[in-house]
Protein backbone atom coordinates (compact mmCIF):
# COMPACT_ATOMS: atom_id res chain seq x y z
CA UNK A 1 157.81 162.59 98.19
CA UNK A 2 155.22 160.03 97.94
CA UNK A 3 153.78 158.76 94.88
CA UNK A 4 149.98 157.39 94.68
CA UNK A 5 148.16 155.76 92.38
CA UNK A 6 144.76 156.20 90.79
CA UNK A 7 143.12 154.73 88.02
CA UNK A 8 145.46 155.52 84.94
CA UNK A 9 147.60 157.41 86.87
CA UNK A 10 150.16 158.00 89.56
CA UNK A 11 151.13 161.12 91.24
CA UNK A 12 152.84 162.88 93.74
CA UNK A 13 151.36 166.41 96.06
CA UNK A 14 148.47 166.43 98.90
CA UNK A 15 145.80 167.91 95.87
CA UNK A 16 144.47 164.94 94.06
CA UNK A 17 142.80 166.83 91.72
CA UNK A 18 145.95 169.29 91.08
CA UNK A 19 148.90 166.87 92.34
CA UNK A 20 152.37 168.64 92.36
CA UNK A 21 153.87 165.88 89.69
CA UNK A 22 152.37 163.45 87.57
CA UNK A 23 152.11 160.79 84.98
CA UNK A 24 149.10 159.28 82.89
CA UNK A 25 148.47 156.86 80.89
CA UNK A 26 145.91 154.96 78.66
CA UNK A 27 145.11 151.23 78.25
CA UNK A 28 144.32 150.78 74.69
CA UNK A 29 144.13 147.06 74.73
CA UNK A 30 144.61 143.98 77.56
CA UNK A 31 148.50 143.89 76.99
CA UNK A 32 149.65 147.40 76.86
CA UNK A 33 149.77 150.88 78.93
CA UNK A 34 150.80 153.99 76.70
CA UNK A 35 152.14 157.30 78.79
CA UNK A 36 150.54 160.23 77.14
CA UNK A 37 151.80 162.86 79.78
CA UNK A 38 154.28 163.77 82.80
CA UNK A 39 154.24 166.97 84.24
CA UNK A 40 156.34 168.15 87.22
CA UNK A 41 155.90 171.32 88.99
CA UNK A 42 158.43 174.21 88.46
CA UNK A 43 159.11 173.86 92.04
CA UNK A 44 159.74 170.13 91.51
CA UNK A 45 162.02 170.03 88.57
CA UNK A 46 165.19 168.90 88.78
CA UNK A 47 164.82 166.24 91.54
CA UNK A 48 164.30 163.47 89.44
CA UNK A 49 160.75 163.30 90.35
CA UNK A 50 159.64 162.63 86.66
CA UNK A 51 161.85 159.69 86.43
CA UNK A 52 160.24 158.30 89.37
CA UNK A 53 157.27 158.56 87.98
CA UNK A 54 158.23 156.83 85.25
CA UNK A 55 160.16 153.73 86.84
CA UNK A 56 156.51 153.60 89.01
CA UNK A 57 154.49 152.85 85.25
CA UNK A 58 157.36 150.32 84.55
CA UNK A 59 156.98 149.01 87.80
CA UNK A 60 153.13 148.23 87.66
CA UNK A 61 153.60 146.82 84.17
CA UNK A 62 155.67 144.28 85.65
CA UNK A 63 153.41 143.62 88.10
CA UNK A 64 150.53 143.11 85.94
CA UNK A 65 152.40 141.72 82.94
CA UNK A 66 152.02 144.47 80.70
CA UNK A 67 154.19 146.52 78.18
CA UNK A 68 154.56 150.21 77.96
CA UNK A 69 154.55 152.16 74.82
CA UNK A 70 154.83 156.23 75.42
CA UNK A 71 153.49 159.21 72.93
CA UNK A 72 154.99 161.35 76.01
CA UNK A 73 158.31 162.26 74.53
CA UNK A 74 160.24 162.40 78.11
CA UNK A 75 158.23 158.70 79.22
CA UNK A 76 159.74 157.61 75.68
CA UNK A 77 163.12 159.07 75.84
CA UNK A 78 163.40 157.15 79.48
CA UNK A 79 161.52 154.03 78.49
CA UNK A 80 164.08 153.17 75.62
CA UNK A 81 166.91 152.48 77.98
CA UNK A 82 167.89 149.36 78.53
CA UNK A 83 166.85 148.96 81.85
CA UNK A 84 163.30 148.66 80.62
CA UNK A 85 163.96 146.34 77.37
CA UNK A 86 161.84 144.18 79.25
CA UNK A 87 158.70 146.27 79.20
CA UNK A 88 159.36 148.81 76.43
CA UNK A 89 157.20 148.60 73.28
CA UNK A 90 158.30 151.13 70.52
């Protein structure tokens, strides 16, 4: 399944505006994203289609040089292993 992004998001399903998966996230100052949310469709779940969503946030804080905090308690409980110790900021 693909996964797009848009603005403070990124997402997976045809529906923008009611994707089939997604993640979101705020920029409360230059050097850090927070994920506040991931949802995954009933019909999704299972597949490891949150995680990807998740590895795609750590991916574009690499990118951008940016650390990720999470009030999302899955985003978190993913974020604190240590293949994200780079990015990951409790």
């Amino acid at each position: 399944m693909e996964i797009l992004f848009d603005k403070n998001r990124f997402y997976a399903g045809d529906n923008k505006a009611r994707p089939l998966a997604q993640i979101t996230f705020t920029k409360p100052n230059d050097g850090l994203i927070v994920v506040d949310h991931t949802f995954t469709d009933p019909s999704l779940r299972g597949q490891g289609i949150a995680r990807k969503l998740v590895e795609k946030v750590a991916d574009h804080a690499r990118q951008e040089g940016l650390k990720v905090g999470a009030t999302c308690s899955y985003a978190l409980k993913v974020l604190q292993e240590e293949q994200f110790n780079d990015i990951f900021q409790a």
